[in-house]
Protein backbone atom coordinates (compact mmCIF):
# COMPACT_ATOMS: atom_id res chain seq x y z
CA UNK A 1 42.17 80.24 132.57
CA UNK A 2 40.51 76.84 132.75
CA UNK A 3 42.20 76.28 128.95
CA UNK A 4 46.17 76.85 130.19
CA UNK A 5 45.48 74.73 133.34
CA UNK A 6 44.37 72.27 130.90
CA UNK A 7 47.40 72.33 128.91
CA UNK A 8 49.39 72.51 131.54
CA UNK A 9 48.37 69.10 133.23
CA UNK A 10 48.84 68.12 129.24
CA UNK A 11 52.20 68.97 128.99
CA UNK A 12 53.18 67.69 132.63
CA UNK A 13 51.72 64.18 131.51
CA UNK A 14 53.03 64.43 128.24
CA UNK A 15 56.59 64.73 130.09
CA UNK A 16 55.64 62.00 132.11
CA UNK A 17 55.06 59.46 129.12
CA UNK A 18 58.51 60.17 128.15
CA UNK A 19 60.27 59.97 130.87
CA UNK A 20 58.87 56.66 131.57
CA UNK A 21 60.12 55.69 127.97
CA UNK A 22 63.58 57.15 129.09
CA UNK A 23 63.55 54.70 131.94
CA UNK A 24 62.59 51.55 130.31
CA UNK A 25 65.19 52.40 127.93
CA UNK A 26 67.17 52.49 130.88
CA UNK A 27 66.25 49.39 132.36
CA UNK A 28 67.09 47.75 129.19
CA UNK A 29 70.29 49.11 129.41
CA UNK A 30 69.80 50.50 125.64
CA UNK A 31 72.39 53.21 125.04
CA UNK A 32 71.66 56.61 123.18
CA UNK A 33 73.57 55.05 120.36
CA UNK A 34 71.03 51.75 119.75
CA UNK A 35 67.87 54.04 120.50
CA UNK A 36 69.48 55.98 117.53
CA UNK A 37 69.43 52.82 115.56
CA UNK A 38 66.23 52.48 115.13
CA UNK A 39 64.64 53.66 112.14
CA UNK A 40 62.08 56.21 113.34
CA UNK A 41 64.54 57.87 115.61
CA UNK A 42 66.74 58.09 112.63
CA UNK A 43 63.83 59.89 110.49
CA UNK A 44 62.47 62.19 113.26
CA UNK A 45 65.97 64.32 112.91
CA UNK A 46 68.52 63.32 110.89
CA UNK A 47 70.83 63.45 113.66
CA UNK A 48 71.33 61.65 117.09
CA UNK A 49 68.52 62.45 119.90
CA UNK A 50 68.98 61.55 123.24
CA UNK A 51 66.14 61.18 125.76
CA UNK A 52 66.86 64.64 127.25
CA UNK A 53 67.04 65.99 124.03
CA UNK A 54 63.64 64.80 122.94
CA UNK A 55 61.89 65.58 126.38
CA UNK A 56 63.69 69.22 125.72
CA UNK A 57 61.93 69.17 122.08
CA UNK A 58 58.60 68.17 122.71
CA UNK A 59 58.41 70.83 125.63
CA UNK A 60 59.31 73.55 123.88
CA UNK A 61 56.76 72.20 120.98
CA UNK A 62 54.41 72.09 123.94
CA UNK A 63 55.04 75.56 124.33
CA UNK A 64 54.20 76.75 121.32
CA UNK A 65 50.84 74.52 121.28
CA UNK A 66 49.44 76.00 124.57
CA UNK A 67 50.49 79.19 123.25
CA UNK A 68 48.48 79.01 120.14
CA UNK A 69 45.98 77.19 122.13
CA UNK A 70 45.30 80.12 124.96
CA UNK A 71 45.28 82.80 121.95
CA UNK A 72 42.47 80.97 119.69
CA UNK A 73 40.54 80.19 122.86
CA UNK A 74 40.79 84.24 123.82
CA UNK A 75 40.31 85.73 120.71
CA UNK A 76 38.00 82.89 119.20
CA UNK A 77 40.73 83.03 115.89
CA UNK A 78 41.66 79.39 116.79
CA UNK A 79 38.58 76.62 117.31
CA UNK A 80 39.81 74.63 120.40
CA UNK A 81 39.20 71.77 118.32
CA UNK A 82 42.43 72.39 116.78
CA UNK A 83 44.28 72.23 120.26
CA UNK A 84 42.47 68.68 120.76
CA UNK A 85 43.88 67.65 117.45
CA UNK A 86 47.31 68.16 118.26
CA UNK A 87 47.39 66.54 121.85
CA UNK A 88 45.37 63.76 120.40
CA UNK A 89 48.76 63.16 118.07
CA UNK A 90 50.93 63.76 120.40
CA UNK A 91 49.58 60.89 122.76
CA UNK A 92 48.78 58.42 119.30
CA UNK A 93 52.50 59.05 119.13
CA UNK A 94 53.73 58.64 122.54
CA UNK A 95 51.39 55.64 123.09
CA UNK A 96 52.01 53.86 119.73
CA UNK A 97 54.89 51.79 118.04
CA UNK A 98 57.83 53.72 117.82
CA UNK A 99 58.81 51.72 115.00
CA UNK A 100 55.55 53.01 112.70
CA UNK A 101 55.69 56.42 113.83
CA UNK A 102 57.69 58.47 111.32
CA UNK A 103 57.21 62.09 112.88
CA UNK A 104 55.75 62.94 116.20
CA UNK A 105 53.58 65.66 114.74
CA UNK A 106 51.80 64.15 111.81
CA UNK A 107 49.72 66.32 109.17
CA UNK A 108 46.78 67.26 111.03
CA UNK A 109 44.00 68.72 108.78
CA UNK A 110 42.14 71.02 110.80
CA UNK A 111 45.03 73.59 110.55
CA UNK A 112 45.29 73.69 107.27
CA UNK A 113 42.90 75.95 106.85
CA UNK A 114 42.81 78.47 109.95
CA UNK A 115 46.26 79.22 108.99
CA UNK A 116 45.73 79.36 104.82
CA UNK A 117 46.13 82.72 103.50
CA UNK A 118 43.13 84.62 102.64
CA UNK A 119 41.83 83.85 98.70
CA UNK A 120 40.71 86.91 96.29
CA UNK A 121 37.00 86.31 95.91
CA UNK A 122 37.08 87.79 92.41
CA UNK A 123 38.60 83.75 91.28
CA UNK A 124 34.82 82.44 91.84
CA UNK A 125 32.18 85.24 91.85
CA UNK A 126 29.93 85.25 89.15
CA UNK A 127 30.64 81.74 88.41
CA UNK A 128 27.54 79.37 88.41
CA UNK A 129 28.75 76.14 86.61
CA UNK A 130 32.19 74.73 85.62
CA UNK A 131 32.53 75.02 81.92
CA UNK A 132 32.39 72.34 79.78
CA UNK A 133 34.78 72.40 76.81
CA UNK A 134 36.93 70.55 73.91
CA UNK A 135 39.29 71.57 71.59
CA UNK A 136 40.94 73.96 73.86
CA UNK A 137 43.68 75.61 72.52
CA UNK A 138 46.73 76.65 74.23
CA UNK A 139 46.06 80.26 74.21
CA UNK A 140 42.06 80.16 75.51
CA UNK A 141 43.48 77.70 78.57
CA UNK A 142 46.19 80.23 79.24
CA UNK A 143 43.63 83.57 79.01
CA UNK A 144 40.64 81.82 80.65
CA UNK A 145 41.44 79.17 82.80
CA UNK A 146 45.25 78.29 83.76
CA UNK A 147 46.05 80.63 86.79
CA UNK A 148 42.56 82.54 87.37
CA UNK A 149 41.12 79.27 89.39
CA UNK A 150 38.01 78.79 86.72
CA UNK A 151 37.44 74.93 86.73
CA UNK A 152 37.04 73.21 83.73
CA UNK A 153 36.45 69.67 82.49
CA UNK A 154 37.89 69.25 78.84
CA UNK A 155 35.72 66.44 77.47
CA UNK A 156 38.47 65.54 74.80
CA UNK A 157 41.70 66.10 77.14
CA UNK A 158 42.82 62.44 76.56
CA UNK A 159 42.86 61.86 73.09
CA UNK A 160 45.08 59.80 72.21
CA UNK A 161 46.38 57.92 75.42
CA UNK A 162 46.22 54.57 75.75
CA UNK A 163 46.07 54.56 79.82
CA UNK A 164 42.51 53.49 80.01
CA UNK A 165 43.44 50.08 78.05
CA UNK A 166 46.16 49.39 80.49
CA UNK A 167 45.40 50.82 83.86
CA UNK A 168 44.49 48.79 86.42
CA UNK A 169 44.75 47.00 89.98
CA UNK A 170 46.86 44.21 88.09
CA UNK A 171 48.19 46.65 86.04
CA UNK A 172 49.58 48.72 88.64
CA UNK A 173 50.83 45.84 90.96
CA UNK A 174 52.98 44.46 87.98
CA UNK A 175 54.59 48.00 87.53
CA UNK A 176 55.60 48.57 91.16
CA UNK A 177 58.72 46.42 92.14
CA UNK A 178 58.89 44.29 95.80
CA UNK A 179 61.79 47.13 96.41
CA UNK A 180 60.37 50.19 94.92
CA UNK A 181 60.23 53.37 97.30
CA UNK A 182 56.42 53.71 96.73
CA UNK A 183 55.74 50.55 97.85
CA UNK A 184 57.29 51.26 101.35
CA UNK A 185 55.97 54.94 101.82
CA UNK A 186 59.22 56.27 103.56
CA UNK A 187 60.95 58.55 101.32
CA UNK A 188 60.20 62.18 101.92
CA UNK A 189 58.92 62.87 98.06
CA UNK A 190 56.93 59.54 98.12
CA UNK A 191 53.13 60.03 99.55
CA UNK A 192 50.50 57.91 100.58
CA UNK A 193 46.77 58.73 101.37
CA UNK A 194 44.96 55.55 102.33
CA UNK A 195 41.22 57.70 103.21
CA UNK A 196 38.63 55.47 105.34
CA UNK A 197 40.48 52.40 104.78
CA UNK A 198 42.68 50.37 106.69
CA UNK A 199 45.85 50.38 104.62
CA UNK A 200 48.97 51.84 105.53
CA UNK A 201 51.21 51.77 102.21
CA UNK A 202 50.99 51.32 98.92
CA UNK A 203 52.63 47.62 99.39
CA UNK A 204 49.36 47.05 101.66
CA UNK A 205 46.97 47.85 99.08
CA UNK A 206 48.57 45.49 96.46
CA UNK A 207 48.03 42.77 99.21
CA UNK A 208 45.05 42.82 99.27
CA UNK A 209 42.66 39.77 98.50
CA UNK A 210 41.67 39.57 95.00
CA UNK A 211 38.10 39.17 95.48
CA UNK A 212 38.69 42.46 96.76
CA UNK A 213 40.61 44.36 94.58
CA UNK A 214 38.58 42.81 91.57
CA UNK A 215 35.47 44.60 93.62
CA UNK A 216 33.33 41.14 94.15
CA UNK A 217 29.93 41.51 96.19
CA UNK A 218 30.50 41.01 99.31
CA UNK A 219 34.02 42.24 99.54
CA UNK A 220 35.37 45.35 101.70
CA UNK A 221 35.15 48.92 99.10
CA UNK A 222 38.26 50.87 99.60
CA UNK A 223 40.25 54.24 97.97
CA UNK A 224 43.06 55.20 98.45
CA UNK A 225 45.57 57.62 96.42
CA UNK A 226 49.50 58.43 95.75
CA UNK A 227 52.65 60.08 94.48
CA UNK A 228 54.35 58.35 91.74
CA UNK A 229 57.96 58.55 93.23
CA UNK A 230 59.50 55.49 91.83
CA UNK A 231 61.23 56.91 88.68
CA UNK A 232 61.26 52.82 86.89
CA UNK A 233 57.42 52.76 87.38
CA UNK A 234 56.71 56.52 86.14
CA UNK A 235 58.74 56.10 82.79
CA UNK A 236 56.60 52.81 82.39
CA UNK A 237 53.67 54.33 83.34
CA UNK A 238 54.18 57.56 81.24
CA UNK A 239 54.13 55.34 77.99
CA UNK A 240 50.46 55.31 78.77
CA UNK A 241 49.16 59.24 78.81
CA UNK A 242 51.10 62.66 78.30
CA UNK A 243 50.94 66.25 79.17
CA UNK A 244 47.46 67.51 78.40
CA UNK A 245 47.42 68.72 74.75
CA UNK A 246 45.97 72.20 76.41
CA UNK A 247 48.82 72.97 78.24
CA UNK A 248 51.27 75.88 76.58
CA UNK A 249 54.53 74.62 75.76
CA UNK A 250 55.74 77.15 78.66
CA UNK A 251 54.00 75.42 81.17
CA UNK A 252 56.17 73.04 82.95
CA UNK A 253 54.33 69.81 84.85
CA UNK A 254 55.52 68.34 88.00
CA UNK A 255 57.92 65.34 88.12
CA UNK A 256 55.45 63.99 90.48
CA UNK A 257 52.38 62.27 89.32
CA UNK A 258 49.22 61.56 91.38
CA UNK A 259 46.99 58.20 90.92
CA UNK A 260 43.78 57.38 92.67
CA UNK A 261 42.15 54.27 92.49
CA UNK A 262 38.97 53.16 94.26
CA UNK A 263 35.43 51.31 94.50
CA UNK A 264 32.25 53.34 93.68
CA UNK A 265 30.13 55.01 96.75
CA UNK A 266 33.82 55.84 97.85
CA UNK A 267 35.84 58.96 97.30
CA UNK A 268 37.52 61.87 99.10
CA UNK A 269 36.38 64.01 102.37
CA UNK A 270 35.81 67.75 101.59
CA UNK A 271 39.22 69.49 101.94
CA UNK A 272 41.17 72.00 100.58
CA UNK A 273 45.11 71.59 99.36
CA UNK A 274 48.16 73.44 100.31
CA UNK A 275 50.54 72.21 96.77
CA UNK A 276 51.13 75.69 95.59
CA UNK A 277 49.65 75.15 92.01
CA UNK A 278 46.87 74.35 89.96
CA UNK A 279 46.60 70.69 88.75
CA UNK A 280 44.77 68.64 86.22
CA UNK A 281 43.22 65.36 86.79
CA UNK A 282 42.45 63.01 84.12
CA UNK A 283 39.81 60.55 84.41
CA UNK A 284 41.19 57.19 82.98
CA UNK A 285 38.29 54.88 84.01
CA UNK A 286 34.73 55.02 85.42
CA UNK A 287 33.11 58.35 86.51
CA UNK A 288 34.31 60.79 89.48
CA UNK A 289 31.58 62.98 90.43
CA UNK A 290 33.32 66.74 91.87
CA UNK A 291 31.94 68.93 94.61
CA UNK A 292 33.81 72.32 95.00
CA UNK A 293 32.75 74.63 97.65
CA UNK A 294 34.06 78.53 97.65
CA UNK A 295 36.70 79.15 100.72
CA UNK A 296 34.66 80.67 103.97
CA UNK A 297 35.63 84.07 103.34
CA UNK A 298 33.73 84.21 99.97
CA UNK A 299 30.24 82.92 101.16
CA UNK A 300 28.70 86.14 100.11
CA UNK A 301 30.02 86.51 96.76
CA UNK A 302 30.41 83.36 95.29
CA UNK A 303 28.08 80.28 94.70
CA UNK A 304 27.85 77.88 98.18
CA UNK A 305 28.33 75.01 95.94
CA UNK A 306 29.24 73.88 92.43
CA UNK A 307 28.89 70.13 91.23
CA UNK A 308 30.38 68.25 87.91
CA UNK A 309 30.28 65.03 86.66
CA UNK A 310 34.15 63.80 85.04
CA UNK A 311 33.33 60.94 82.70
CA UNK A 312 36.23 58.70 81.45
CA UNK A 313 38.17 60.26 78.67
CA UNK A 314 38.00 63.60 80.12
CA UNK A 315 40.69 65.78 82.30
CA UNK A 316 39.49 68.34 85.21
CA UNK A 317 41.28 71.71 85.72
CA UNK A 318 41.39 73.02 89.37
CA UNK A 319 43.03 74.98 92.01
CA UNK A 320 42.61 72.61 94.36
CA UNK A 321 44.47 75.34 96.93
CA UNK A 322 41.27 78.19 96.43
CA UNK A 323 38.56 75.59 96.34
CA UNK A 324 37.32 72.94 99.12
CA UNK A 325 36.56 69.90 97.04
CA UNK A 326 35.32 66.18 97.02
CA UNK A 327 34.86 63.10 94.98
CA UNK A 328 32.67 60.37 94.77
CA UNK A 329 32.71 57.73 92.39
CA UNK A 330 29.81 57.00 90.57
CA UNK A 331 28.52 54.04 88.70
CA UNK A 332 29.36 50.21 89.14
CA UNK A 333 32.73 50.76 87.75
CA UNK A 334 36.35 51.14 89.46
CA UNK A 335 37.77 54.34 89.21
CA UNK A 336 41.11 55.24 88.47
CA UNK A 337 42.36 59.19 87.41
CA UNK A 338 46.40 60.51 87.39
CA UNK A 339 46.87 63.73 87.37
CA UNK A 340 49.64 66.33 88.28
CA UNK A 341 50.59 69.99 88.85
CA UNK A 342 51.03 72.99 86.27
CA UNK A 343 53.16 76.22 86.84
């Protein structure tokens, strides 16, 4: 009882926030037609909003919040953590800059994985290291390790790219034009993932001082990652690496490329994916050390946790959607991997 009463004074404050944005808006004697002029408002719908039509929306999303906030706190199914999460968002959003706010429900983690479906055990038990292998052929990736969630490193998978004399901070800047979509982070296929640091695009990152993106002493470490989504820069950046030479000739790769880039002692948080398919990563320059814990509901049948080093030169195989997985970079030297999805 004390949890709805909660989210009840939450939602009536949550109204009140907006309706005090109605009124300056108001006051300002902005019409519904200039509020839909600016860009955010534009990219929240797709269509006009009005300030009754917004207050209308975020009740009823409201509604379904305290809903699925009184049925986790009942049946313990839901951590109320989860409920704190999205109100947290919702206020960043009402009490932030309209004009940097692209949704008012951002991606928020800690549902990804109450809500994942369940994963067959069977893809992990018994396993007790991630194999180790090189001249894989087609037919041994496709029986072994494509679509039963075994990770692998291939130790050869980049013969014969040239990506790891040509990748880098410079590299990438030069590639990326001042109008390119990546740079700006706002079209729906282009993604951005800027970790513990304090960038918010891509076009941030190659701002950046070059004592720091040269990794000096005494400069800030950062990592960030993202989607190659600017078609120019993928066709320039493709004349660098190919499709794995493991792959089967049936196996189609994404359009959409992945690059991370970052200092050592830095990498990514323990988390699991939600991208549907396997993927590769390939390991252009300096070392990536992997940590891949089993999902919860396979603690007693598969290992608690597995650990591989990925030197450069060689390509990791995962479903990043069955196992929770991290990365830290190793060694004094940048890192930089690409990688992609396989159906």
């Amino acid at each position: 009882h004390g949890g709805v009463s909660k989210m009840a004074a939450e939602k009536a404050e949550v109204e009140r926030k907006i309706a005090q944005l109605c009124k300056k808006i108001e006051v300002y004697g902005l019409s519904d037609e200039d509020v839909y002029q600016i860009s955010s408002v534009k990219k929240l719908s797709g269509r006009r909003v009005t300030c009754g039509g917004i207050l209308v929306a975020t009740s009823a999303a409201l509604a379904v919040i305290a809903a699925v906030a009184v049925i986790g706190l009942c049946t313990g199914v839901i951590h109320p953590m989860v409920r704190k999460k999205l109100t947290e968002h919702l206020f960043t959003y009402l009490e932030g800059d309209i004009e940097k706010e692209t949704c008012i429900f951002p991606f928020i983690e800690e549902l990804q994985d109450p809500f994942r479906p369940p994963v067959n055990c069977q893809v992990c038990a018994g396993i007790e290291a991630v194999d180790r292998v090189r001249n894989l052929k087609p037919k041994e990736f496709m029986e072994r390790y494509a679509y039963t969630a075994r990770p692998v490193v291939v130790e050869d998978g980049t013969q014969n790219w040239t990506a790891s004399e040509f990748f880098s901070f410079d590299y990438f800047k030069s590639v990326y034009k001042p109008d390119s979509p990546a740079l700006l982070n706002e079209e729906n296929n282009c993604q951005f993932f800027p970790y513990k640091t304090n960038f918010d695009s891509l076009g941030d990152v190659f701002n950046m001082s070059a004592a720091r993106a040269k990794l000096e002493d005494g400069s800030e470490p950062w990592y960030i990652g993202w989607s190659n989504c600017d078609a120019a820069a993928a066709n320039d950046l493709r004349r660098h690496y190919e499709r794995p030479y493991f792959l089967p000739t049936e196996a189609e790769s994404s359009r959409t490329d992945w690059i991370f880039m970052g200092s050592p002692g830095y990498g990514a948080h323990l988390h699991i994916d939600a991208v549907d398919k396997p993927s590769w990563q390939a390991q252009v320059k300096g070392t990536k050390e992997w940590t891949l814990e089993p999902p919860p509901e396979c603690h007693f049948e598969c290992p608690p946790e597995l650990k591989v080093t990925v030197h450069q030169g060689e390509i990791i195989v995962l479903d990043t959607n069955k196992w929770f997985h991290k990365t830290l970079i190793i060694g004094d030297e940048m890192s930089i991997t690409i990688g992609s999805e396989y159906d």
